[in-house]
PDB file of N, CA and C in Angstrom:
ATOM      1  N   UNK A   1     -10.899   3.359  -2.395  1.00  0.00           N
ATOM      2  CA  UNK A   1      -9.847   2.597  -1.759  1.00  0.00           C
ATOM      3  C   UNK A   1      -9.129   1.788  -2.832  1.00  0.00           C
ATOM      4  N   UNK A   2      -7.687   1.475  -2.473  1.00  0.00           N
ATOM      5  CA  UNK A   2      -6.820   0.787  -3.985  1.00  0.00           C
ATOM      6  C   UNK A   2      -7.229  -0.566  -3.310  1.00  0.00           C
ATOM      7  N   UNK A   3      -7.279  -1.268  -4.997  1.00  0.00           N
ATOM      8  CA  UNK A   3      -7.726  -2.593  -4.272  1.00  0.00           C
ATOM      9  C   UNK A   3      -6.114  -3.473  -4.338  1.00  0.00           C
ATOM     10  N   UNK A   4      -6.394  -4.423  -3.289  1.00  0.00           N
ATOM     11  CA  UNK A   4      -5.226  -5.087  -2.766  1.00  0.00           C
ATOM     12  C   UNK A   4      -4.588  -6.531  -4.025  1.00  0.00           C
ATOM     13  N   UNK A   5      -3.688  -6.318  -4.683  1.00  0.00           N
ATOM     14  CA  UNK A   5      -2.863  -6.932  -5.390  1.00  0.00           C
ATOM     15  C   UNK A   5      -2.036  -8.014  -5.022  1.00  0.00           C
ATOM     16  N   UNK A   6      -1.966  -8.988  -5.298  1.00  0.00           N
ATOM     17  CA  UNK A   6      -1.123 -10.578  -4.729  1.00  0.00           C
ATOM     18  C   UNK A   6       0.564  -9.410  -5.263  1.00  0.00           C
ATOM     19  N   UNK A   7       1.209  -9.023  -4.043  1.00  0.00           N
ATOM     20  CA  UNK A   7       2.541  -8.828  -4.358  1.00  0.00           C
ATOM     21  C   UNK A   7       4.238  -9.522  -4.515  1.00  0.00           C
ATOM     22  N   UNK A   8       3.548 -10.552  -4.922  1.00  0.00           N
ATOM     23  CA  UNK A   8       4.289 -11.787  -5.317  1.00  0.00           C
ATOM     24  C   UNK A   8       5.578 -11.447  -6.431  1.00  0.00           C
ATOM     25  N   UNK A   9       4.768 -10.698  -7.159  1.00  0.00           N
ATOM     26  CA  UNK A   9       5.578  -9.969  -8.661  1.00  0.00           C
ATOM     27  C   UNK A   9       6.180  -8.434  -8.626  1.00  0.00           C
ATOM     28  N   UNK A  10       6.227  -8.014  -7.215  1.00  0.00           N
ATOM     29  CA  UNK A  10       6.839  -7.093  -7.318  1.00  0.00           C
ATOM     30  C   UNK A  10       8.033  -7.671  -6.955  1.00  0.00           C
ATOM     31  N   UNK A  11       8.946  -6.445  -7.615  1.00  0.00           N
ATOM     32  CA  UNK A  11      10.583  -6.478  -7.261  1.00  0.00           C
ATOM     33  C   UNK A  11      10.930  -6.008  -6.303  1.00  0.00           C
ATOM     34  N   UNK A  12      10.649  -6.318  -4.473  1.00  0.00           N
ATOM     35  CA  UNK A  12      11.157  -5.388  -3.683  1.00  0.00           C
ATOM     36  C   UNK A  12      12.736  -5.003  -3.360  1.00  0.00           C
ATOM     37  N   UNK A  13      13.231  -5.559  -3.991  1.00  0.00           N
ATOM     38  CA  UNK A  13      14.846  -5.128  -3.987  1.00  0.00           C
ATOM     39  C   UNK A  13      15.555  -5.257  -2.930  1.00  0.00           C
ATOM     40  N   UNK A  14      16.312  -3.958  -2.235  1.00  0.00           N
ATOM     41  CA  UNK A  14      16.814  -4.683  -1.578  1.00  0.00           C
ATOM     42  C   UNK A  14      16.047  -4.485  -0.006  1.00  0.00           C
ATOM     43  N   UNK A  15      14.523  -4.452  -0.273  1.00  0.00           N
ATOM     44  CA  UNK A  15      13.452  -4.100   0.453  1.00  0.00           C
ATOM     45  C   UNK A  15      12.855  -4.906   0.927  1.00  0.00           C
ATOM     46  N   UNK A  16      13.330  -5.802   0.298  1.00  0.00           N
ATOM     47  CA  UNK A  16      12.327  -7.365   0.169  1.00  0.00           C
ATOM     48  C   UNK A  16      12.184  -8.154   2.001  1.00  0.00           C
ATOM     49  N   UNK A  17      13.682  -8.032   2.692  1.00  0.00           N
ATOM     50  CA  UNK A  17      13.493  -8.883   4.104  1.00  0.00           C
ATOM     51  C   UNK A  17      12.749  -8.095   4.836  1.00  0.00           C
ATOM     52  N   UNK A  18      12.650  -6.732   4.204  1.00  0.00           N
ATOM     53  CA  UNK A  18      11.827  -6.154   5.424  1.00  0.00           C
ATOM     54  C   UNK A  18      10.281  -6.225   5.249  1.00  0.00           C
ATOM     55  N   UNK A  19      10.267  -5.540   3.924  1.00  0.00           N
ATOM     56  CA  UNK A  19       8.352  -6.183   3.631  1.00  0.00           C
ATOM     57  C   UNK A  19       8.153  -7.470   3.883  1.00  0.00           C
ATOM     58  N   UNK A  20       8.823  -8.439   3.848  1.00  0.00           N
ATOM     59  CA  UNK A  20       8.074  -9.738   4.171  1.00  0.00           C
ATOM     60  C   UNK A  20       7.983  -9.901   5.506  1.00  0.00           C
ATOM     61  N   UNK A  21       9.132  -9.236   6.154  1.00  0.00           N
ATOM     62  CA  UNK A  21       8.970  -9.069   7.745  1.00  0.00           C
ATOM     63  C   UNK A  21       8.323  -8.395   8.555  1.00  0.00           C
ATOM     64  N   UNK A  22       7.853  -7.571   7.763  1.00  0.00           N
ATOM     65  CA  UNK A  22       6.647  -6.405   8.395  1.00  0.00           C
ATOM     66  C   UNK A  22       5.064  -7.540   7.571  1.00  0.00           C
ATOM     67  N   UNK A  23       5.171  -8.014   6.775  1.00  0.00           N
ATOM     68  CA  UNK A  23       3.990  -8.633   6.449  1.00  0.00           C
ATOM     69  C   UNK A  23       3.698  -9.752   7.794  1.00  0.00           C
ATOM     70  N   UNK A  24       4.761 -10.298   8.289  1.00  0.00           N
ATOM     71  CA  UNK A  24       4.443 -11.521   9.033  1.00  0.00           C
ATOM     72  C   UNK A  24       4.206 -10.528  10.288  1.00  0.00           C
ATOM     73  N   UNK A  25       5.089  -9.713  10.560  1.00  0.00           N
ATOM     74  CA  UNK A  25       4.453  -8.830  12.071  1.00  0.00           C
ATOM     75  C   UNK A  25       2.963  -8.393  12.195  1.00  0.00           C
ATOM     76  N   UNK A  26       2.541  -7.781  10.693  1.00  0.00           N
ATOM     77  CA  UNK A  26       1.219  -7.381  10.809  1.00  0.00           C
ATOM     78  C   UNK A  26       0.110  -8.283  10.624  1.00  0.00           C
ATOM     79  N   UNK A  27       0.693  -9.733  10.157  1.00  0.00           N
ATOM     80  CA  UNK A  27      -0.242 -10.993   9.737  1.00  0.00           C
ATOM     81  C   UNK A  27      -1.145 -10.002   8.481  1.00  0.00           C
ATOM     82  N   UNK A  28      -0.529  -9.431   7.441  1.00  0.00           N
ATOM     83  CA  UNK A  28      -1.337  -8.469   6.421  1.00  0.00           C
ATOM     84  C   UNK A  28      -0.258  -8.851   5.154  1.00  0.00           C
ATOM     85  N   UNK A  29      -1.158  -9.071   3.863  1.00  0.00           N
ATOM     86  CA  UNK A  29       0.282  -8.879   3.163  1.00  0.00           C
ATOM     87  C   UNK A  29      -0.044  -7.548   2.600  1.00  0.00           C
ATOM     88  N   UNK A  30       1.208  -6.915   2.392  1.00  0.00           N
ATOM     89  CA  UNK A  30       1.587  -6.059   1.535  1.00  0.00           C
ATOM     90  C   UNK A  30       0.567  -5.905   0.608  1.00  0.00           C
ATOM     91  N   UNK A  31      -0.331  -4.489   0.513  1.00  0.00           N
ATOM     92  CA  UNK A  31      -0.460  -3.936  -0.703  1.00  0.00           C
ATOM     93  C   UNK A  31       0.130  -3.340  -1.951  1.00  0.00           C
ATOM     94  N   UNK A  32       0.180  -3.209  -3.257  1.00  0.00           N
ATOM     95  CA  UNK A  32       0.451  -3.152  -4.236  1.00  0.00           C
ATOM     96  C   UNK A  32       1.083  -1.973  -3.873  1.00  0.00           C
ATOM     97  N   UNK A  33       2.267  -1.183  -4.307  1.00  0.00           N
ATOM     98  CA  UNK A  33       3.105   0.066  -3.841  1.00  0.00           C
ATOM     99  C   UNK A  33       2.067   0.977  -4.659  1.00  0.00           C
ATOM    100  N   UNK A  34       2.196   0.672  -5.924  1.00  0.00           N
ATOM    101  CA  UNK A  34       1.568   2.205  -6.499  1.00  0.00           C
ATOM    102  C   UNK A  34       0.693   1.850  -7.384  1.00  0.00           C
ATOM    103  N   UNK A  35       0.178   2.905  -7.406  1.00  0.00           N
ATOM    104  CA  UNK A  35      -1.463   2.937  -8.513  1.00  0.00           C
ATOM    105  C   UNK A  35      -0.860   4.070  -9.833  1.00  0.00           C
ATOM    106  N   UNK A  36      -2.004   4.009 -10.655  1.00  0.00           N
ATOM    107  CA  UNK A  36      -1.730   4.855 -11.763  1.00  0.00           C
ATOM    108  C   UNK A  36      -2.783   6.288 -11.400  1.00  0.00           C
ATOM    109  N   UNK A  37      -1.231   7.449 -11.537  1.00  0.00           N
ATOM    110  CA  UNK A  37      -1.650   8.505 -11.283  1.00  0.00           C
ATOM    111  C   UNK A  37      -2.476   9.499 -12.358  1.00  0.00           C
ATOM    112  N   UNK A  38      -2.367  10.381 -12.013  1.00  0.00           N
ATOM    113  CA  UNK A  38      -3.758  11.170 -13.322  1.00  0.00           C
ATOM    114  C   UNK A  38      -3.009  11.442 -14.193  1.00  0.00           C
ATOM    115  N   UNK A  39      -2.060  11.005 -14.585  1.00  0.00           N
ATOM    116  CA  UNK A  39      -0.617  11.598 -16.517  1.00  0.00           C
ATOM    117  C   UNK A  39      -0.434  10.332 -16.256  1.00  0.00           C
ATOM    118  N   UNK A  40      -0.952   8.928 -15.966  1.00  0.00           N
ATOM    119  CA  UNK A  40      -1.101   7.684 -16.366  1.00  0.00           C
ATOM    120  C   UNK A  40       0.682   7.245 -15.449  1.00  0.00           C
ATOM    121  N   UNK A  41       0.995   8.152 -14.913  1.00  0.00           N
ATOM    122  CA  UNK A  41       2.899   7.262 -14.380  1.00  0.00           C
ATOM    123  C   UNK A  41       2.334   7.271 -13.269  1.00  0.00           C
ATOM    124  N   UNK A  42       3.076   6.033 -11.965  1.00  0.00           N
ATOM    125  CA  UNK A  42       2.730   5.372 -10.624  1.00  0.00           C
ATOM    126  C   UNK A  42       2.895   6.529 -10.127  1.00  0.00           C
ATOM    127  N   UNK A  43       2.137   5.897  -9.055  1.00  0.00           N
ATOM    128  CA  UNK A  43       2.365   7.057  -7.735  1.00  0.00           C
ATOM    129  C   UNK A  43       2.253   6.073  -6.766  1.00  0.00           C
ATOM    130  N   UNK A  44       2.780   6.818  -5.136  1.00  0.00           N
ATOM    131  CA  UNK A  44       2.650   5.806  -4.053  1.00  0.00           C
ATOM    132  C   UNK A  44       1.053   5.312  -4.296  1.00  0.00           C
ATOM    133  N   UNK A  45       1.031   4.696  -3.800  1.00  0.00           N
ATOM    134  CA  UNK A  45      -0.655   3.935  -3.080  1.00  0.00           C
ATOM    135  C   UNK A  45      -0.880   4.260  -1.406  1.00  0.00           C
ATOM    136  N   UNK A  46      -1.901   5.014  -1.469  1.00  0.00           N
ATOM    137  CA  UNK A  46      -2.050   5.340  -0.316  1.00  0.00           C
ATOM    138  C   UNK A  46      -1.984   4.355   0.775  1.00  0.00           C
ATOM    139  N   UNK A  47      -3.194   2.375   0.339  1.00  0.00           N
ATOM    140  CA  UNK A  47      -3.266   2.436   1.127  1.00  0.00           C
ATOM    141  C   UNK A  47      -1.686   1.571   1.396  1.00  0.00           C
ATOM    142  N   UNK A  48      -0.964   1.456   0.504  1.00  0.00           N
ATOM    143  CA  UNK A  48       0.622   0.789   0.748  1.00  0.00           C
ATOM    144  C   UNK A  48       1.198   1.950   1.908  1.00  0.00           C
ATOM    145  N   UNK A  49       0.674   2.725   2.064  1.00  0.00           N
ATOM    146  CA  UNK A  49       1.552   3.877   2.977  1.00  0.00           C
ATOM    147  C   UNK A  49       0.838   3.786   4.343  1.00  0.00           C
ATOM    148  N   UNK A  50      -0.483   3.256   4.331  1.00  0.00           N
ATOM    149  CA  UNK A  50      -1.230   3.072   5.545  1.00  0.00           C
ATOM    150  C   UNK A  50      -0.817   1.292   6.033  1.00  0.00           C
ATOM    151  N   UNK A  51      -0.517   0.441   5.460  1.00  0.00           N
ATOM    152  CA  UNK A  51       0.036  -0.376   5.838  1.00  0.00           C
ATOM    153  C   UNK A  51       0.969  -0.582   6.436  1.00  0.00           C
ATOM    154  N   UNK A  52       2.133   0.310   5.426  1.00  0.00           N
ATOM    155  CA  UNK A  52       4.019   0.540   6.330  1.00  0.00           C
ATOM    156  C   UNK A  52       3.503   1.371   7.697  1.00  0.00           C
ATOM    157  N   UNK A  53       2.299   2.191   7.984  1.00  0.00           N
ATOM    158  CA  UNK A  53       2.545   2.266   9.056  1.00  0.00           C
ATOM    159  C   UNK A  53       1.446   1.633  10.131  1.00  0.00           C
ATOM    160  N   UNK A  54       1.397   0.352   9.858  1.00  0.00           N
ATOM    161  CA  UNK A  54       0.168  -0.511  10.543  1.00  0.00           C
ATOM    162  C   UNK A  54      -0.313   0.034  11.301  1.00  0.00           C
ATOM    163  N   UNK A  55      -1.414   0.798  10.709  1.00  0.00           N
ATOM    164  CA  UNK A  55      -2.768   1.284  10.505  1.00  0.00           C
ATOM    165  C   UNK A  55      -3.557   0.172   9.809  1.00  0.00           C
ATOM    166  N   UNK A  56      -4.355   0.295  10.731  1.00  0.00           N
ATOM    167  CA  UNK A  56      -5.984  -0.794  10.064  1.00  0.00           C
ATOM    168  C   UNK A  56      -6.197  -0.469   9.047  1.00  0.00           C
ATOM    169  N   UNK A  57      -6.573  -1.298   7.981  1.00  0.00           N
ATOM    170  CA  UNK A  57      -6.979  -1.232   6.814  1.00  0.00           C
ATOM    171  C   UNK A  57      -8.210  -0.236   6.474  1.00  0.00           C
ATOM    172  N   UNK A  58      -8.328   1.142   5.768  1.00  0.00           N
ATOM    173  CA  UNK A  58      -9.494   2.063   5.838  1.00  0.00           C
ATOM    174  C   UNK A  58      -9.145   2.616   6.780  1.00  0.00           C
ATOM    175  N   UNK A  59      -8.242   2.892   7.614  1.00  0.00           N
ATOM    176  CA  UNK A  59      -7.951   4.291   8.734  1.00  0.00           C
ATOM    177  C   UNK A  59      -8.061   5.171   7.777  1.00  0.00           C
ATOM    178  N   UNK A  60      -7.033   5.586   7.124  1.00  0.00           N
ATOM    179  CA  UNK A  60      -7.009   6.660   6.546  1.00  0.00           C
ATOM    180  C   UNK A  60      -7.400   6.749   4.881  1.00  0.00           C
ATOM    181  N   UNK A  61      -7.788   5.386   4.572  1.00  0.00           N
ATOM    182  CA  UNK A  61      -8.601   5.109   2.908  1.00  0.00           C
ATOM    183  C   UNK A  61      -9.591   5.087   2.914  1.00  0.00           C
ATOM    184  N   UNK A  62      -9.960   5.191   3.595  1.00  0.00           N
ATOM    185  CA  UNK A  62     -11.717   4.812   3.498  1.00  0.00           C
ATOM    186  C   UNK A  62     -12.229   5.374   2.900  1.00  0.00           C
ATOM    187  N   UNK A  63     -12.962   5.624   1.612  1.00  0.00           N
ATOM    188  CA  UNK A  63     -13.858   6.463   0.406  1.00  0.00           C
ATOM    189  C   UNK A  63     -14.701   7.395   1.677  1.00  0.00           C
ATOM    190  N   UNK A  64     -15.571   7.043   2.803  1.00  0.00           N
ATOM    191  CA  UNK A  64     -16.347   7.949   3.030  1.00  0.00           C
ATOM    192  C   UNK A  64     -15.314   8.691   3.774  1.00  0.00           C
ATOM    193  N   UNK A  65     -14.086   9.147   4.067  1.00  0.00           N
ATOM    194  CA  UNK A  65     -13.126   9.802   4.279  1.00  0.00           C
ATOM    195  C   UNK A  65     -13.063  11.394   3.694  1.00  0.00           C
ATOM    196  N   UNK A  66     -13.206  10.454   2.227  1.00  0.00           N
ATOM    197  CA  UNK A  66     -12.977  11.842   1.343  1.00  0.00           C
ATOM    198  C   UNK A  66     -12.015  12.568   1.289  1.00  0.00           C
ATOM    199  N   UNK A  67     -10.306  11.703   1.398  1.00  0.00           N
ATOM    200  CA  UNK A  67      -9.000  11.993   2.012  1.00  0.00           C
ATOM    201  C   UNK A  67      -8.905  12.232   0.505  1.00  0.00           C
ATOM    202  N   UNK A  68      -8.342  13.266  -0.080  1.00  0.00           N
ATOM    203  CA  UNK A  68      -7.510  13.219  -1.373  1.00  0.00           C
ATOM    204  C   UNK A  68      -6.166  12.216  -0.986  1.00  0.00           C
ATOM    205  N   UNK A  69      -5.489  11.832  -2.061  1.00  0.00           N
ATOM    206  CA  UNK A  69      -4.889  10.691  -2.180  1.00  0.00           C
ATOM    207  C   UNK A  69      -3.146  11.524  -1.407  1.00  0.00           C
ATOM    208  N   UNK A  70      -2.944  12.672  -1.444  1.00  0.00           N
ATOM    209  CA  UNK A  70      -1.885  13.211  -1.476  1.00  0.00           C
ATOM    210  C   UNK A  70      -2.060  13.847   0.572  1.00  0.00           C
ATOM    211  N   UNK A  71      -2.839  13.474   0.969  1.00  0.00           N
ATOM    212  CA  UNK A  71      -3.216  13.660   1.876  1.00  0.00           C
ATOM    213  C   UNK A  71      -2.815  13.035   3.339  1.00  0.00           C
TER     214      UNK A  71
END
């Protein structure tokens, strides 16, 4: 599972009223968008993709899952 990052320092652009507005709907903040992929450049973060669609935290991350990340 990606571990959860203070997203304070990301640049959400012009993304920003809505992540903070989906953070206060879900009472969750925002996980970190992307992790480092296997050729070392970002990739989404899974569980940033299970969040945008508030899903419980570990629905679909959960290590005993055994979800490949692209999954």
């Amino acid at each position: 599972m990606t571990t959860h990052r203070h997203t304070e320092l990301v640049d959400w652009g012009d993304y920003a009223a809505a992540v903070h507005r989906w953070e206060r709907i879900t009472g969750r903040q925002a996980p970190y968008p992307t992790q480092p992929g296997r050729h070392g450049r970002p990739v989404l973060s899974p569980a940033f993709v299970e969040w945008l669609m508030g899903l419980p935290p570990g629905w679909a991350t959960h290590p005993q899952l055994g979800l490949p990340r692209t999954a």
